[in-house]
C-alpha atoms as a PDB file:
ATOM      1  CA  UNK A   1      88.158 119.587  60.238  1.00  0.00           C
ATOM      2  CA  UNK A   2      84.665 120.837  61.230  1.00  0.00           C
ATOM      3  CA  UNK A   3      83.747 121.530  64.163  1.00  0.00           C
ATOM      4  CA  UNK A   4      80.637 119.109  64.331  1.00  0.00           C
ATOM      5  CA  UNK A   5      82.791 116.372  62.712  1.00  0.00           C
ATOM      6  CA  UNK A   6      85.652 116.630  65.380  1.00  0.00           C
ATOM      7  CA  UNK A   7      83.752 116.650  68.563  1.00  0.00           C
ATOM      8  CA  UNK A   8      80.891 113.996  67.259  1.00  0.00           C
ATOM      9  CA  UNK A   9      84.098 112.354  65.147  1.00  0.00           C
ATOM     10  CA  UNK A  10      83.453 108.632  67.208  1.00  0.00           C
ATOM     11  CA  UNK A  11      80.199 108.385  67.286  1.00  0.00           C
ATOM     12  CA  UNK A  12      79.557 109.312  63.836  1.00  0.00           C
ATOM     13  CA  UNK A  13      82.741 106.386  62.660  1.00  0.00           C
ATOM     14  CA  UNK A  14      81.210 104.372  65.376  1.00  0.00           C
ATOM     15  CA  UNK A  15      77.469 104.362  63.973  1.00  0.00           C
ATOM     16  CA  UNK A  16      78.620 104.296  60.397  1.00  0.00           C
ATOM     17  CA  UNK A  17      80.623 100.990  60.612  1.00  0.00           C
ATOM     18  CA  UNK A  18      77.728  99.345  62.475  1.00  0.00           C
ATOM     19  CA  UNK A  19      75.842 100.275  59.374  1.00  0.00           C
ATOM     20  CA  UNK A  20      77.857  98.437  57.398  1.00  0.00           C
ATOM     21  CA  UNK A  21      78.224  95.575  59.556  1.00  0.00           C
ATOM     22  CA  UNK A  22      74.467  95.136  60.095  1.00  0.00           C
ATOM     23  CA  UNK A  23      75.259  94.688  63.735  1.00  0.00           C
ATOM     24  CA  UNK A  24      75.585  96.209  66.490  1.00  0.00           C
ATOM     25  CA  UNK A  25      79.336  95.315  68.115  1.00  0.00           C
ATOM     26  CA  UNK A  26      81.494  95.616  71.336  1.00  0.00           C
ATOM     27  CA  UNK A  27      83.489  98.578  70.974  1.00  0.00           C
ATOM     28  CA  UNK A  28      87.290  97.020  71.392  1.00  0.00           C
ATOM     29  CA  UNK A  29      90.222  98.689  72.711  1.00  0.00           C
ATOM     30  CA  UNK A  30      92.153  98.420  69.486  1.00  0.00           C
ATOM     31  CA  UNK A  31      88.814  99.691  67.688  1.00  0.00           C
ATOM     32  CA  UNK A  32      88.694 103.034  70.178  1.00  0.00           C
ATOM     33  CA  UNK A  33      92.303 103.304  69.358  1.00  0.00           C
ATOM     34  CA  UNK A  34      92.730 103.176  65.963  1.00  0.00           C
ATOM     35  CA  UNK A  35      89.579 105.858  65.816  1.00  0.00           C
ATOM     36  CA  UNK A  36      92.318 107.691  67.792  1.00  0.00           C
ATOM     37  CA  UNK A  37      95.079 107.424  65.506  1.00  0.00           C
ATOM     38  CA  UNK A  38      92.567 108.937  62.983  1.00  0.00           C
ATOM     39  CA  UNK A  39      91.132 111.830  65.433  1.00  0.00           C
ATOM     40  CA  UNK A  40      94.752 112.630  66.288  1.00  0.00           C
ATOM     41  CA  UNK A  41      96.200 112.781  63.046  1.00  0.00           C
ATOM     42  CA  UNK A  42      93.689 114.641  61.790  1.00  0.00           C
ATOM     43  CA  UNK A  43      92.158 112.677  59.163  1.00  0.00           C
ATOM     44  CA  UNK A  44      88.469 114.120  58.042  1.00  0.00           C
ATOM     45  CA  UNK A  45      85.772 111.830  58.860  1.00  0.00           C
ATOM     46  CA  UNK A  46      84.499 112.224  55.740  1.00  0.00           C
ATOM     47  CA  UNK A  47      87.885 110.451  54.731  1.00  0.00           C
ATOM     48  CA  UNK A  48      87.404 107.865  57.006  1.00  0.00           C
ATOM     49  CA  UNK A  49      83.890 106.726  56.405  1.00  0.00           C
ATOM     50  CA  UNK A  50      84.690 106.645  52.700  1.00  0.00           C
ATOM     51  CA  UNK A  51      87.793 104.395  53.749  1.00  0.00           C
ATOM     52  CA  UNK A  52      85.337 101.781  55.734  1.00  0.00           C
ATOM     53  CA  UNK A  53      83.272 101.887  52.797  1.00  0.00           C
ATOM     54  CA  UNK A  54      86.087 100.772  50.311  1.00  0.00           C
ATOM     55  CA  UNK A  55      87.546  98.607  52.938  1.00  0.00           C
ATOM     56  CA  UNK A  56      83.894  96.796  53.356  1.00  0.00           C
ATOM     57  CA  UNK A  57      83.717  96.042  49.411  1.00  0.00           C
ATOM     58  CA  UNK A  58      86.938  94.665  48.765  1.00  0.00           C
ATOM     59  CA  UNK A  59      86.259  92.402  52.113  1.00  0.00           C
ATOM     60  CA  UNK A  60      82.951  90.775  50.192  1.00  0.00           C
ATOM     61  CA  UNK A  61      85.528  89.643  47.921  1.00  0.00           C
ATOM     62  CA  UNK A  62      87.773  87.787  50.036  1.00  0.00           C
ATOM     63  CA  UNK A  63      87.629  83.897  51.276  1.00  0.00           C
ATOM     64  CA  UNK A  64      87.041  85.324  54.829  1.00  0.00           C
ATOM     65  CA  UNK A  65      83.493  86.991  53.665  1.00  0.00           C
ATOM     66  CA  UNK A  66      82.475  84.270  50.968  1.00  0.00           C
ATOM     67  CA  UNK A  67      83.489  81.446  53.975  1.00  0.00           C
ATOM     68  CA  UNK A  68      80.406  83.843  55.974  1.00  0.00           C
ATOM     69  CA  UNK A  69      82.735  85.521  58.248  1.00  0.00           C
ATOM     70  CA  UNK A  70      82.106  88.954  58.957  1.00  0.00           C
ATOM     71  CA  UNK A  71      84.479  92.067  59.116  1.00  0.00           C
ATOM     72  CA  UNK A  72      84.464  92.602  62.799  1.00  0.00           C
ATOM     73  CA  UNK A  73      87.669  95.067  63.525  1.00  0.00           C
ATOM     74  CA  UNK A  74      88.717  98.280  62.113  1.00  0.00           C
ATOM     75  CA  UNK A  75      91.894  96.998  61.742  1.00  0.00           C
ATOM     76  CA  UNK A  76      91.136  95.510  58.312  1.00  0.00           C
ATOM     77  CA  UNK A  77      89.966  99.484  57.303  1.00  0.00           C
ATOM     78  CA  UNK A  78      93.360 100.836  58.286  1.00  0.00           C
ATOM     79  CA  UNK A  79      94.923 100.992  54.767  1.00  0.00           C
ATOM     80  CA  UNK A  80      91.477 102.203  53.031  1.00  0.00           C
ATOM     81  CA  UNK A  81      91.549 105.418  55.389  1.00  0.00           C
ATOM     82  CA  UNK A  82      95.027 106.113  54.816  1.00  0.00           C
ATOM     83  CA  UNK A  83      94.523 106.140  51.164  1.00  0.00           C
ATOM     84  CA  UNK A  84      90.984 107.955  51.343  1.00  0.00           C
ATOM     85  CA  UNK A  85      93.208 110.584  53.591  1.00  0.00           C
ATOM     86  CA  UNK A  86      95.547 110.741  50.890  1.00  0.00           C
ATOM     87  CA  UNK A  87      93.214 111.959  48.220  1.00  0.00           C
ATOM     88  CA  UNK A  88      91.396 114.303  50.671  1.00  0.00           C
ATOM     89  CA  UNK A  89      94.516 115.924  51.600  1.00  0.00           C
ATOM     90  CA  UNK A  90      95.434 116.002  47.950  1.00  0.00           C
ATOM     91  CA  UNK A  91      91.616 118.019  46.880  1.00  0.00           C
ATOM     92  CA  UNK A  92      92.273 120.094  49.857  1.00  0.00           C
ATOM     93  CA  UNK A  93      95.358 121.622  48.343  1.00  0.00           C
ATOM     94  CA  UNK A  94      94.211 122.214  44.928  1.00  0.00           C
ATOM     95  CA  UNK A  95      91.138 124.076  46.146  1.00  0.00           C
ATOM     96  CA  UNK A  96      92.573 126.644  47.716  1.00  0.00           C
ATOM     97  CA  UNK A  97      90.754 128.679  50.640  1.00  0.00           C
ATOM     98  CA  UNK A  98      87.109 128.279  51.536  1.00  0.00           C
ATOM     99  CA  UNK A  99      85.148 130.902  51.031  1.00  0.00           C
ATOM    100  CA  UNK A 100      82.020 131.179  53.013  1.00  0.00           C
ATOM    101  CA  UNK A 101      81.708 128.681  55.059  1.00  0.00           C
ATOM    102  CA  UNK A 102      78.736 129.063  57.923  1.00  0.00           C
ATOM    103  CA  UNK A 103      80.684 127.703  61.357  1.00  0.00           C
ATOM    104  CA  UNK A 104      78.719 125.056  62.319  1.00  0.00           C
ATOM    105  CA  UNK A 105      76.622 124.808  65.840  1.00  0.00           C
ATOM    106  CA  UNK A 106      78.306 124.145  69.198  1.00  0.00           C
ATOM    107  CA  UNK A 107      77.556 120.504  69.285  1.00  0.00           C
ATOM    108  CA  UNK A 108      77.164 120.582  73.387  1.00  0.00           C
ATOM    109  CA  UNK A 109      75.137 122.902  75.685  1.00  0.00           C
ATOM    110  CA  UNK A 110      77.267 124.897  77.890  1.00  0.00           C
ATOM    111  CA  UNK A 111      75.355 122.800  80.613  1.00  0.00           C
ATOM    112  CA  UNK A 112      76.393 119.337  78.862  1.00  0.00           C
ATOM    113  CA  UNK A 113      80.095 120.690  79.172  1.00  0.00           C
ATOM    114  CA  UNK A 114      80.203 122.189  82.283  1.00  0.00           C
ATOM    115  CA  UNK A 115      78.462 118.362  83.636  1.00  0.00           C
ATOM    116  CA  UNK A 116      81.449 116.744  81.827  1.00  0.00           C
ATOM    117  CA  UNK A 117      83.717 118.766  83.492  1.00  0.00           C
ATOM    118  CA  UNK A 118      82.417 117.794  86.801  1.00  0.00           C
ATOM    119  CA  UNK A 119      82.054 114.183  86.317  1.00  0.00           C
ATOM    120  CA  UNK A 120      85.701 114.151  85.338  1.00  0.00           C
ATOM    121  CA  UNK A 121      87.169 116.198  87.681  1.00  0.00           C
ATOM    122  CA  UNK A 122      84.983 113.959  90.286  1.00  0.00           C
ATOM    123  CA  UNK A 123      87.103 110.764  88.662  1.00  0.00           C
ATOM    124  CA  UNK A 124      90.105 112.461  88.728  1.00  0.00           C
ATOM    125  CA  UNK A 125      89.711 113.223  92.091  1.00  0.00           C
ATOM    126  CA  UNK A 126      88.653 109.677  93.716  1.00  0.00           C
ATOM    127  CA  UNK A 127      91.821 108.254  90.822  1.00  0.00           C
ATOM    128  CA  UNK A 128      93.878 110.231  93.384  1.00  0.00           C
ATOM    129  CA  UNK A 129      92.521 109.032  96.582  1.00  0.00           C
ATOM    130  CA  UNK A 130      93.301 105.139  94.969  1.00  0.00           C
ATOM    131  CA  UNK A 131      96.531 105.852  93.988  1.00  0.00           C
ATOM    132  CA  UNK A 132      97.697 107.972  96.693  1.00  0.00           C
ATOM    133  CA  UNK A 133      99.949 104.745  98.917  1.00  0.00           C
ATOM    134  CA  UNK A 134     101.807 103.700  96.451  1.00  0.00           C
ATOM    135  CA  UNK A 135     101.870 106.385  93.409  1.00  0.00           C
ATOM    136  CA  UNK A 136     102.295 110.201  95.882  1.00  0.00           C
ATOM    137  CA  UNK A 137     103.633 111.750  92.719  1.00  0.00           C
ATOM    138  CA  UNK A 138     101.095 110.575  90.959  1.00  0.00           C
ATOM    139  CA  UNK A 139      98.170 111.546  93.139  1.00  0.00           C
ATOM    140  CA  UNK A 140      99.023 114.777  93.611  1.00  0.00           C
ATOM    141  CA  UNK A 141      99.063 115.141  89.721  1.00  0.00           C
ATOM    142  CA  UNK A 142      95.670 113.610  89.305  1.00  0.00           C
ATOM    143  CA  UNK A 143      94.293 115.845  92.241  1.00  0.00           C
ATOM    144  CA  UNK A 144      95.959 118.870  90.481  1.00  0.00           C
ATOM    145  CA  UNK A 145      94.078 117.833  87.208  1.00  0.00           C
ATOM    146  CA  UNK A 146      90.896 118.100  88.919  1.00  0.00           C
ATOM    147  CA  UNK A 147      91.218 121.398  90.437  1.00  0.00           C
ATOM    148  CA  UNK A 148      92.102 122.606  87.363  1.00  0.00           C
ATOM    149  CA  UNK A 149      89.142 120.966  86.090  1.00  0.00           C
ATOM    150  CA  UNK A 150      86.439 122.738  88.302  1.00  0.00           C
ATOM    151  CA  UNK A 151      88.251 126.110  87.785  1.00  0.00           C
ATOM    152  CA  UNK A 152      87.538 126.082  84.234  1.00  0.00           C
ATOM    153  CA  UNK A 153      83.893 125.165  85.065  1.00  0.00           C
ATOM    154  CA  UNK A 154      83.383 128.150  86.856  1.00  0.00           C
ATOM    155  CA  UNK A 155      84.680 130.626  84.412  1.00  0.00           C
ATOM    156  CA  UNK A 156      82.875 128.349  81.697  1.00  0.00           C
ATOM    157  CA  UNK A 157      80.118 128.815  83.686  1.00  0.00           C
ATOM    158  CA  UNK A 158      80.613 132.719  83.674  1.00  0.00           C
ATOM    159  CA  UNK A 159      82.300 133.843  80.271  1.00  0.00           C
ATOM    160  CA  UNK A 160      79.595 135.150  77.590  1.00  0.00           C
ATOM    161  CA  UNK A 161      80.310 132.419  74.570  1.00  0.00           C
ATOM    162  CA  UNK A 162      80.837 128.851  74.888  1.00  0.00           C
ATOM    163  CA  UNK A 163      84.538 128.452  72.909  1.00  0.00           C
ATOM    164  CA  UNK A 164      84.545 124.819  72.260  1.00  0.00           C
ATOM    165  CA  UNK A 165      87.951 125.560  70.292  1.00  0.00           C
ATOM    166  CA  UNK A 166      89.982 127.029  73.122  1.00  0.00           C
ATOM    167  CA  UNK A 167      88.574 124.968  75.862  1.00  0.00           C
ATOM    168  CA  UNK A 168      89.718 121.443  73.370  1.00  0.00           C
ATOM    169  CA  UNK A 169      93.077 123.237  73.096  1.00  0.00           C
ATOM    170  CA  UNK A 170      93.363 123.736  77.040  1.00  0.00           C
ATOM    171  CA  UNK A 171      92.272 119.900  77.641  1.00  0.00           C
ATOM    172  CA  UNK A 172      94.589 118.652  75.086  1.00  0.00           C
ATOM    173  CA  UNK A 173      97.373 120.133  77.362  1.00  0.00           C
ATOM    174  CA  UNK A 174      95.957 119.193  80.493  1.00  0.00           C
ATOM    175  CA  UNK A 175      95.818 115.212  78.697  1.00  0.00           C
ATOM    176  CA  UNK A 176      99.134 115.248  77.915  1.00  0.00           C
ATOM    177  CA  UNK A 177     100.518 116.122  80.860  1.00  0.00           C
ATOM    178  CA  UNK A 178      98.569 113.553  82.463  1.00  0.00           C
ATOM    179  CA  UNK A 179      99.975 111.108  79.519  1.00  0.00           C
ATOM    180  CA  UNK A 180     103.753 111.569  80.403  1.00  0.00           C
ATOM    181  CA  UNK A 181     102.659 111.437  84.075  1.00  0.00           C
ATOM    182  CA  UNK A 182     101.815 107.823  83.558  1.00  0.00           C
ATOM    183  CA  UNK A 183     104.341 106.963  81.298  1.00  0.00           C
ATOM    184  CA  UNK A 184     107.200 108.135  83.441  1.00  0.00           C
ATOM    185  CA  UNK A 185     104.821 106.453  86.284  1.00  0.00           C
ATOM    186  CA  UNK A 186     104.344 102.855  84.733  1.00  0.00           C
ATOM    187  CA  UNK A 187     106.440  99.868  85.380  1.00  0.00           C
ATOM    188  CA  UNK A 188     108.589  98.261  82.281  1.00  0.00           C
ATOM    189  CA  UNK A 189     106.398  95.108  83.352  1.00  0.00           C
ATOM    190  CA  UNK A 190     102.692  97.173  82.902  1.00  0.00           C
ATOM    191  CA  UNK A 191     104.177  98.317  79.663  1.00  0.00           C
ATOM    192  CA  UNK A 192     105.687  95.277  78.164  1.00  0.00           C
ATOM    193  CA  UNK A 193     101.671  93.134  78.924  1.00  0.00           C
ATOM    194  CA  UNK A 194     100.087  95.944  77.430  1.00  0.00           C
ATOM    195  CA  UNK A 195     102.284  95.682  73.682  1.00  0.00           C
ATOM    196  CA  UNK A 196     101.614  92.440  73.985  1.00  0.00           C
ATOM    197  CA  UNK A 197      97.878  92.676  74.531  1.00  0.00           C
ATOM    198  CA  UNK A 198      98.250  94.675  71.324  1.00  0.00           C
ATOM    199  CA  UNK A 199     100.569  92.331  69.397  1.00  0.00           C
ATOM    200  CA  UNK A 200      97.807  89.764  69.662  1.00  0.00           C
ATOM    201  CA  UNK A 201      95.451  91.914  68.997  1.00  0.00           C
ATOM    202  CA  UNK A 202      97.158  93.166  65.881  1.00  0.00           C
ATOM    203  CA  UNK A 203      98.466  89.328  65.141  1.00  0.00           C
ATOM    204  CA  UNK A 204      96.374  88.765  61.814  1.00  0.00           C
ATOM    205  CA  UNK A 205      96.482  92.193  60.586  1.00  0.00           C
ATOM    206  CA  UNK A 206     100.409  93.604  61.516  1.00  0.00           C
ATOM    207  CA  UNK A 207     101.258  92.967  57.701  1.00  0.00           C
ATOM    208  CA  UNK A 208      98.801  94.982  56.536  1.00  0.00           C
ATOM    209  CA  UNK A 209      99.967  97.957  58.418  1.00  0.00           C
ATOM    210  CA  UNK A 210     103.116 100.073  57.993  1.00  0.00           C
ATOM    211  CA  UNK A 211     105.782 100.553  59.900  1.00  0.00           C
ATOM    212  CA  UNK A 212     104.628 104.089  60.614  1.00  0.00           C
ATOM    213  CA  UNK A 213     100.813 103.168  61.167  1.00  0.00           C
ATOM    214  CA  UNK A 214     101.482 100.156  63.708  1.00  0.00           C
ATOM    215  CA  UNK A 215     103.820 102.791  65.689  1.00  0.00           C
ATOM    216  CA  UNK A 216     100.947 104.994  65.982  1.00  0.00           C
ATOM    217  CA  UNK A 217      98.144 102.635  66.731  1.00  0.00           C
ATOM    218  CA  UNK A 218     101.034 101.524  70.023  1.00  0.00           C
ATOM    219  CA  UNK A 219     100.891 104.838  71.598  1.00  0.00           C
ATOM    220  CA  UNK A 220      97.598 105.392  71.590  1.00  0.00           C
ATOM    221  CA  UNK A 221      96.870 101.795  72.581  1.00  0.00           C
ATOM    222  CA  UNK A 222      99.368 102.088  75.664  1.00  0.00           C
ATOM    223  CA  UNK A 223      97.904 105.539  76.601  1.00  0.00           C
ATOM    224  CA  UNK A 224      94.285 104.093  76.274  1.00  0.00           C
ATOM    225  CA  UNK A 225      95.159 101.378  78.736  1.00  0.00           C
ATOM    226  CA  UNK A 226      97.217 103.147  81.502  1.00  0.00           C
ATOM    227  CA  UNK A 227      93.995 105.912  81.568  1.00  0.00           C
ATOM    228  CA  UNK A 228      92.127 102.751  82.264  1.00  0.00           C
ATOM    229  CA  UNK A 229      94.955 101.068  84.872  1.00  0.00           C
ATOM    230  CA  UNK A 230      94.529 103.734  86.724  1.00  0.00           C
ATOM    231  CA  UNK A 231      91.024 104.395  86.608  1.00  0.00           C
ATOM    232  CA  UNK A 232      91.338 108.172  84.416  1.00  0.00           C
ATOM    233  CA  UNK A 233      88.866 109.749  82.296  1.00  0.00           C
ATOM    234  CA  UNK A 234      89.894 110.886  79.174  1.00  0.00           C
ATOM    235  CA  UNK A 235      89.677 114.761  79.131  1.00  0.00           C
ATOM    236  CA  UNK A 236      89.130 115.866  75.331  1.00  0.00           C
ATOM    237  CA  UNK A 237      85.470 116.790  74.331  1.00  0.00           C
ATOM    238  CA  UNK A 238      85.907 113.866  71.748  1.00  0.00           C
ATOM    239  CA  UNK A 239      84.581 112.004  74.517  1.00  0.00           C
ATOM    240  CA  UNK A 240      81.677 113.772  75.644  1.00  0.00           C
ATOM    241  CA  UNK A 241      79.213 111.618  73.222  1.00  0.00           C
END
């Protein structure tokens, strides 16, 4: 994936479906999510705006859109990705190697990331302070997050080139530590509302989905809401817009 697609990857899907919609809309937690699923997997957002287009004109079709009730979720694009995916991934092997491809712009200033870093190692920092009585473990965790945080500042702040690759690579580790961390941290109960949240959520849509795609959409769902339980930012430059 490009480099401008991945780190701008929501905002572009976010702006795009709007378009269609004619509307701006409340980004939803199983909206952010499934965006995730998408981001995480890997799947081009060229792929996926071509999906939401394909999923928008077999909606006009349906009784849902002719009774003058608008697409409102995501959800209803999950299968149109998947398949738009598909072909990508199937041109992408018959083409072989590019050859000459410019590498795009860093999408951020050095100063936007090295502000990101801050404000996140600041949340870390006061999520540690909050869950410090009753999660010690956990605290020290978060508090260890955000030291490592403002490290990497400073040598961002001092290295010659601004490597948006390496430093994505370094957060994504950081992140998932932080992910099993809560997990391991969580309470069956916390767990068990959350799927549920999601099962209703999901309620007019689960038979569209597969097995495999409903599985996915569930991790990310239950990571997106214990970040939030416990008052975490998410790390990854996918965020920064």
């Amino acid at each position: 994936m490009e480099e401008f697609n991945y780190f701008n990857y929501f905002t572009e899907i976010e702006e795009h479906f709007w378009r269609k919609r004619g509307a701006h809309l409340l980004v939803s937690p199983l909206d952010w999510a499934i965006v995730e699923t998408w981001q995480k997997a890997g799947v081009p957002l060229e792929a996926v705006l071509k999906g939401i287009d394909r999923a928008f004109e077999s909606y006009a079709h349906s009784r849902r859109a002719l009774a003058g009730r608008p697409l409102k979720s995501l959800v209803y694009c999950v299968d149109a990705v998947a398949d738009a995916a598909a072909e990508a991934s199937e041109a992408a092997a018959g083409s072989g190697p590019g050859v000459g491809r410019a590498k795009p712009a860093d999408p951020f200033s050095r100063e936007e990331v090295s502000a990101y870093l801050a404000k996140n190692a600041a949340q870390l920092s006061a999520a540690a302070e909050k869950a410090r009585p009753s999660h010690l473990d956990l605290a020290a965790r978060f508090e260890e997050t955000a030291v490592r945080l403002q490290e990497r500042r400073t040598a961002l702040n001092l290295e010659a080139s601004n490597d948006l690759e390496d430093l994505e690579r370094w957060l994504t580790v950081l992140e998932e530590r932080l992910v099993a961390a809560l997990t391991a941290a969580a309470s069956d109960d916390q767990i068990v509302e959350i799927r549920r949240e999601l099962d209703r959520a999901l309620a007019r849509y689960r038979r569209k989905m597969t097995a495999e795609q409903i599985a996915s959409l569930e991790r990310q769902y239950v990571q997106k809401r214990l970040f939030e339980t416990f008052g975490l930012p998410r790390l990854s430059l996918f965020y920064l817009t």
